[in-house]
Protein backbone atom coordinates (compact mmCIF):
# COMPACT_ATOMS: atom_id res chain seq x y z
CA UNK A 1 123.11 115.17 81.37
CA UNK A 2 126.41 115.77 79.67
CA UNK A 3 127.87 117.54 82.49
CA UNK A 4 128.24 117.04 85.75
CA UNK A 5 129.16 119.45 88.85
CA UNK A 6 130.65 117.07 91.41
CA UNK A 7 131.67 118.34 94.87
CA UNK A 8 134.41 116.56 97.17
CA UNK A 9 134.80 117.16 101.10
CA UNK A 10 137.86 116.19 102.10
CA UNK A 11 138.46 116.86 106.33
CA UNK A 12 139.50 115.97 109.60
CA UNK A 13 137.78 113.99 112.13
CA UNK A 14 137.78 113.50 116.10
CA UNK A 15 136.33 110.78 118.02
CA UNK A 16 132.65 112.98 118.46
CA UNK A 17 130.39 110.98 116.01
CA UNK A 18 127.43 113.13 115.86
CA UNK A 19 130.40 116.16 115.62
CA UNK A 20 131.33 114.50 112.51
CA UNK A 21 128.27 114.09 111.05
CA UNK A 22 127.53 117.99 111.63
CA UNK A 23 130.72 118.87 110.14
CA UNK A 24 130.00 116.78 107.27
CA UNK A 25 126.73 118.07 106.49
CA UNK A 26 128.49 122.28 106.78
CA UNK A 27 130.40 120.70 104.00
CA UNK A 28 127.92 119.44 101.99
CA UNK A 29 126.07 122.60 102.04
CA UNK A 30 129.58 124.35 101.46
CA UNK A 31 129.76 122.47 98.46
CA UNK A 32 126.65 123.10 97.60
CA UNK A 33 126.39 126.88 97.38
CA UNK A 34 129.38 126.07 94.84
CA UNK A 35 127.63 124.10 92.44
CA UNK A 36 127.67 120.98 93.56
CA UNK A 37 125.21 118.37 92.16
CA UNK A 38 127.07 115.03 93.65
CA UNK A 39 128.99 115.40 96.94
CA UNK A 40 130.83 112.67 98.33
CA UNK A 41 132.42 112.30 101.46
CA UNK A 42 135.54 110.43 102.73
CA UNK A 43 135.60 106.90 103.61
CA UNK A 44 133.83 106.17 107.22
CA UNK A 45 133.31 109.98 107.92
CA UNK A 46 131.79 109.96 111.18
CA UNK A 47 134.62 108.55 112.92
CA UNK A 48 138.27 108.06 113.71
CA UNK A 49 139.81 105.61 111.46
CA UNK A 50 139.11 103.16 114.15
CA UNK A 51 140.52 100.00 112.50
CA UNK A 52 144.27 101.23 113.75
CA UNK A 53 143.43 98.91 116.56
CA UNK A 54 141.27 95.32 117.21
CA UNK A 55 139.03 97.07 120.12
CA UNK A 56 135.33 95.15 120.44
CA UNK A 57 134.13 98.66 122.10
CA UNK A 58 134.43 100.24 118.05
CA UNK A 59 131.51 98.35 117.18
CA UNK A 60 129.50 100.57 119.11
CA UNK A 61 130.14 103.16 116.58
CA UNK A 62 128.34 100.94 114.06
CA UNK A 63 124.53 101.49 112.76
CA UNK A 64 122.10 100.36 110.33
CA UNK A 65 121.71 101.36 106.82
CA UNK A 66 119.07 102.86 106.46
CA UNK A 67 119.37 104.71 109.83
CA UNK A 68 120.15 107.62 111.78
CA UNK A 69 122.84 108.89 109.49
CA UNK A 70 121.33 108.37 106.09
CA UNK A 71 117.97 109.96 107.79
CA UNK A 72 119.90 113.14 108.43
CA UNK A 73 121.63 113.32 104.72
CA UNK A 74 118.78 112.48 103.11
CA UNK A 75 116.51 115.84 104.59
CA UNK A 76 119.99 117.48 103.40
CA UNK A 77 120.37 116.29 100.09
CA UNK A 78 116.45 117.40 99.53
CA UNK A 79 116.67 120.76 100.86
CA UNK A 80 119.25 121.59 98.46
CA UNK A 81 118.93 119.16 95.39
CA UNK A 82 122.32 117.50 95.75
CA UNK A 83 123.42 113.92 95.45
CA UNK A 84 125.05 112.72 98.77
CA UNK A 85 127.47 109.10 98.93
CA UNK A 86 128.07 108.63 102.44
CA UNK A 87 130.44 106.06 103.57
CA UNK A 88 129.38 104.25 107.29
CA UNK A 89 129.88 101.42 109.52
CA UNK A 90 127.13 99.36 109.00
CA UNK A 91 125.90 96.52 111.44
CA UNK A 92 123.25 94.45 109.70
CA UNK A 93 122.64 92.13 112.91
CA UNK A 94 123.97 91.11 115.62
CA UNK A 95 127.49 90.25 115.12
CA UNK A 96 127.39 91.41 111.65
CA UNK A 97 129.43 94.37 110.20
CA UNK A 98 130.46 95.49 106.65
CA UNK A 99 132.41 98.84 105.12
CA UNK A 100 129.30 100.32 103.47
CA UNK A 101 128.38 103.12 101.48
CA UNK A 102 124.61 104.65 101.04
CA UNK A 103 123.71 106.55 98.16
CA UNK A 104 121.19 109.60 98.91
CA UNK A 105 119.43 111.08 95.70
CA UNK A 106 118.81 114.53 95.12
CA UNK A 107 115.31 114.11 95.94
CA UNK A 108 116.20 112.78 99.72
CA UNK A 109 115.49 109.18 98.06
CA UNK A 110 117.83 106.67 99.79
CA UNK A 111 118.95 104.70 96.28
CA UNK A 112 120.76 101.81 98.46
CA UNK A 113 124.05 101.02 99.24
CA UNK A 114 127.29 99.37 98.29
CA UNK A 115 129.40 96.89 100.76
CA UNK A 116 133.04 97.39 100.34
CA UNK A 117 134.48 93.97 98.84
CA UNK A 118 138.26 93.83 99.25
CA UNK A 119 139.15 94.28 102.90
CA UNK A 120 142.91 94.99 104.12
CA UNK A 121 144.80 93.86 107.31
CA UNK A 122 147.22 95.35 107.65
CA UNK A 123 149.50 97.12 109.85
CA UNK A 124 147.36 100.54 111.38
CA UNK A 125 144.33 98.97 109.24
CA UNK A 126 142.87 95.69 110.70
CA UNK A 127 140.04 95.83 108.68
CA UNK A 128 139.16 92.38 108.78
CA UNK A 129 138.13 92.47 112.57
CA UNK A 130 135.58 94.76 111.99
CA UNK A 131 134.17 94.38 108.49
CA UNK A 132 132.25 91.49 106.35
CA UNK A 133 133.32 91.14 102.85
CA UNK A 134 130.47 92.57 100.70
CA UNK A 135 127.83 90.36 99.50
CA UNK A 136 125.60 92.55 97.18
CA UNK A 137 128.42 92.47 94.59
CA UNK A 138 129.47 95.59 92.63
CA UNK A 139 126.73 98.13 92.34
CA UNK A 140 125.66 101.21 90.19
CA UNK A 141 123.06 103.70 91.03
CA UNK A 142 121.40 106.13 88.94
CA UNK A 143 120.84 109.65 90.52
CA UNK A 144 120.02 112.31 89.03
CA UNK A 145 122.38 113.66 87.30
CA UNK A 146 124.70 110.70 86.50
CA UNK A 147 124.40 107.11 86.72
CA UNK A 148 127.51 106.12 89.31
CA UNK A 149 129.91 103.46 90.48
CA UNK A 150 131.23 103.41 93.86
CA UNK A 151 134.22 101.36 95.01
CA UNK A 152 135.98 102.19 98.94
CA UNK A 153 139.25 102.61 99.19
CA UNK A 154 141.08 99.08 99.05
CA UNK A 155 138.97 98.11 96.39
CA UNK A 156 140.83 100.71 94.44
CA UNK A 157 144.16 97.97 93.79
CA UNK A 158 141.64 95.84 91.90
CA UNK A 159 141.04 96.81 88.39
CA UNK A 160 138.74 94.12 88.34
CA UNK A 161 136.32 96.07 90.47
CA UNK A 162 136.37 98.93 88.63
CA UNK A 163 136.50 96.98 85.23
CA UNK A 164 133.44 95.45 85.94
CA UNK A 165 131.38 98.06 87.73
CA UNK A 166 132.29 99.95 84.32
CA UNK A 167 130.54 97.62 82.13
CA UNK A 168 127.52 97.67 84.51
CA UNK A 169 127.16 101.32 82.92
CA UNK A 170 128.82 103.76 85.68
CA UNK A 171 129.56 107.21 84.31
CA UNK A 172 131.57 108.17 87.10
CA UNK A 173 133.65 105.94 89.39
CA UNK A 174 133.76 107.27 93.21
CA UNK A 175 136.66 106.14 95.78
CA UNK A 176 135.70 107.34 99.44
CA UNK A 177 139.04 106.40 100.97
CA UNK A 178 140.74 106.82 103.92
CA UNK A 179 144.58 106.26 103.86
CA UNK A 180 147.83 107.83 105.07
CA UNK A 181 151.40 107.28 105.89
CA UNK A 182 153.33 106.09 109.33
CA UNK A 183 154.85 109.10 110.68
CA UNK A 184 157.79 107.43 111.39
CA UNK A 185 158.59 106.95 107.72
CA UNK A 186 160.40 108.75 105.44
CA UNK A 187 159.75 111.00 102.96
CA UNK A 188 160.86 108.99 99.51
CA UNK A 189 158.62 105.92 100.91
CA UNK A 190 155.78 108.25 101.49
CA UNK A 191 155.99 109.56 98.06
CA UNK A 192 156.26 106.35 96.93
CA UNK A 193 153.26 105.50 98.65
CA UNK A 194 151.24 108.07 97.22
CA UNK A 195 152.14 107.49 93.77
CA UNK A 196 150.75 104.30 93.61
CA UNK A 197 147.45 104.85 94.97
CA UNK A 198 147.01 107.39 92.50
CA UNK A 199 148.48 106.03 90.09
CA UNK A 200 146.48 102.68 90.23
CA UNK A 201 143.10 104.81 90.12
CA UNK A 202 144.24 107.37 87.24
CA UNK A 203 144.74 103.70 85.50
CA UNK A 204 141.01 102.94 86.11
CA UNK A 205 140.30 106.27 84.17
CA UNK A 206 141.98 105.10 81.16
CA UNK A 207 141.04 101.45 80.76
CA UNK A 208 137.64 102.19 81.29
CA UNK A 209 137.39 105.51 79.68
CA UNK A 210 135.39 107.13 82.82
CA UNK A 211 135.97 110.09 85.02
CA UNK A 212 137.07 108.85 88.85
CA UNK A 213 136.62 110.63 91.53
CA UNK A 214 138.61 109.91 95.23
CA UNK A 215 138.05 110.93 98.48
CA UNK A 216 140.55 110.98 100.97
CA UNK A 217 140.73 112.00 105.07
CA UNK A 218 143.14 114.21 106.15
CA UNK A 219 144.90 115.25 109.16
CA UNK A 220 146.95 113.11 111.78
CA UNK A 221 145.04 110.45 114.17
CA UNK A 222 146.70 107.61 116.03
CA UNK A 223 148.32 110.25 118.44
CA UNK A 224 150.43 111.44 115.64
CA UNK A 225 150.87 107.94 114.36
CA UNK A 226 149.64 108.18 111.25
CA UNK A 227 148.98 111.06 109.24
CA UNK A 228 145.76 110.55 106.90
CA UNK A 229 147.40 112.12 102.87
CA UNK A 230 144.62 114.04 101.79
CA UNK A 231 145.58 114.52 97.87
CA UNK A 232 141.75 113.93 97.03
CA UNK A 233 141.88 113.90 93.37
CA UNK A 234 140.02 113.99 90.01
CA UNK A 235 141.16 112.48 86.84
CA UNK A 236 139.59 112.51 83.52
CA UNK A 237 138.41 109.78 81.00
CA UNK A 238 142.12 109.41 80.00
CA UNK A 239 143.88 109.57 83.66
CA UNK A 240 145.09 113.56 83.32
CA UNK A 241 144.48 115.19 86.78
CA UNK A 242 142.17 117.79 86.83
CA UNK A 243 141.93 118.30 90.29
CA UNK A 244 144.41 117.49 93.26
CA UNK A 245 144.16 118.70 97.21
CA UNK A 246 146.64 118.96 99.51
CA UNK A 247 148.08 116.73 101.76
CA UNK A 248 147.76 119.05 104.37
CA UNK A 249 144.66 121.35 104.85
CA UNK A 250 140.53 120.32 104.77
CA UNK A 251 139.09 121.07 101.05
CA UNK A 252 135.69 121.32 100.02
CA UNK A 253 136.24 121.43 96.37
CA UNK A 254 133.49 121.57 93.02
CA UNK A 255 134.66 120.46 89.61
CA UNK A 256 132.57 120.28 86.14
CA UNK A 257 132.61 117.16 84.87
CA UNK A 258 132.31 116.35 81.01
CA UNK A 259 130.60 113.49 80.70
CA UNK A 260 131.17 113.43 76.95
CA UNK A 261 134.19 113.28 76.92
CA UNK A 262 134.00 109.40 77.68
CA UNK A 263 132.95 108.88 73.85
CA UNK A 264 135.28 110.63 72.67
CA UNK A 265 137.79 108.80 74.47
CA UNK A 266 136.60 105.37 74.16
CA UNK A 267 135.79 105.91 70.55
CA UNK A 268 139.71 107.04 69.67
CA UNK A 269 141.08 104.33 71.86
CA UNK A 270 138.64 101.71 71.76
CA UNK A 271 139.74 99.46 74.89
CA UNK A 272 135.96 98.14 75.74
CA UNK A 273 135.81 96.85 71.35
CA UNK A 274 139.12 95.17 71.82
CA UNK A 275 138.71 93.19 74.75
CA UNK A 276 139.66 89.18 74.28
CA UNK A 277 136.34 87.92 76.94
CA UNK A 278 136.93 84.50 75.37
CA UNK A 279 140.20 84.70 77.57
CA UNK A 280 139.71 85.69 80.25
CA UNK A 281 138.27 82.72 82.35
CA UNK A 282 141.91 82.20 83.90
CA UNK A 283 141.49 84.92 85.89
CA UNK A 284 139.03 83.80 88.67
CA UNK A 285 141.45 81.40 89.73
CA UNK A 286 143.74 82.15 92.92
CA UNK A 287 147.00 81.35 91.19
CA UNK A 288 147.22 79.90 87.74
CA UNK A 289 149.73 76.78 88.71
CA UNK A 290 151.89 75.10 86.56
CA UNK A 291 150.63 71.29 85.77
């Protein structure tokens, strides 16, 4: 299809799981009665952002994939037709946890999923405790209505990622994210802050020539701690925003997507004809060190 109608659901969450999941799935129909072919939802949706802390008692929020959650999506996305990427704790076994995100078909057909590769620790987001590294390598599923990419959240500071889950044929590059700012900072390093992370994903558009599409949480968590941006966001085949929420309120928002357009723009500035892969090996080393 050469266009697209793709839905985002950008909200709040609490620490009631199945409340979550509810709230998600009012969204999704929300979206929905707008249009929406392919919904996706924010990065580990029916939760807290748990990883603020190292607690052994969040595991308990983890499930399997397929499971419980991707059972109730799936009767959704049936019932009304629509595309659903869902973003969950998985536990594969015993001891065993990744970052994952399932892919639900508009037919209630559960096209697999995608562990997230790059994992943070950081300050407010030990995400190594918790999470695996992904081992099923960058993926691409075709719904539908588009054949899509899906990369979570600190996977978006690699353009590697999105470079080569590009080239496996995506049409449309999906971020599920959740990220915010320290409360206690100021305003100039939040901005900063913000800047970058969209920057760095409005610079996947244009390299690659593909729409992307990013998800964010909003709302404060932590106790007031941390206060989760919002500023979900849509950028063309050539970075130019055509969609930005706020930083403050819950959005459930439906935007048209050209698919064409990425012709157009790859064929005018031909990145993909020009690239040198005869030099490239250098860069699956760590560090290149001097001899």
């Amino acid at each position: 299809m050469a266009k697209v109608k793709v839905g985002t659901v950008q909200m709040s969450c609490t620490a009631d799981k199945e409340e979550n999941l509810q709230k998600a799935i009012v969204k999704i129909r929300e979206a929905a009665a707008k249009g929406a072919q392919i919904v996706c939802l924010q990065e580990l949706f029916t939760s807290l952002y748990f990883c603020d802390v190292e607690d052994y008692d969040n595991f308990k929020l983890a499930e399997a994939i397929p499971g419980a959650s991707t059972d109730a999506l799936s009767a959704v996305a049936k019932e009304l037709g629509v595309v659903i990427i869902a973003s969950l704790f998985e536990k594969r076994t015993e001891g065993l946890y990744h970052n994952t995100t399932a892919v639900l078909d508009a037919d209630g057909t559960y096209l697999g999923k995608y562990r997230k590769m790059h994992i943070p620790d950081d300050p407010a987001y030990y995400e190594k405790f918790y999470f695996t590294p992904g081992d099923l390598g960058y993926k691409v599923f075709k719904t539908k209505f588009a054949t899509i990419g899906i990369l979570i959240c600190w996977d978006q500071w690699y353009p590697e990622a999105s470079r080569i889950t590009a080239l496996m044929g995506a049409e449309i590059l999906f971020y599920p994210t959740a990220i915010g700012w320290a409360t206690s900072q100021d305003d100039t390093t939040n901005t900063e802050q913000y800047n970058a992370w969209q920057t760095i994903q409005r610079s996947h558009s244009v390299a690659n020539g593909l729409h992307v599409v990013s998800v964010n949480r909003v709302g404060f968590e932590q106790d007031g701690a941390m206060k989760f941006w919002g500023g979900s966001f849509i950028a063309n085949p050539f970075g130019a925003i055509i969609y930005k929420a706020s930083h403050e309120e819950e959005e459930v928002h439906v935007e048209e997507l050209d698919l064409a357009l990425t012709d157009k723009y790859r064929t005018h500035w031909p990145f993909l004809r020009d690239r040198r892969i005869d030099s490239y090996q250098p860069i699956t080393k760590r560090y290149i060190d001097e001899d």
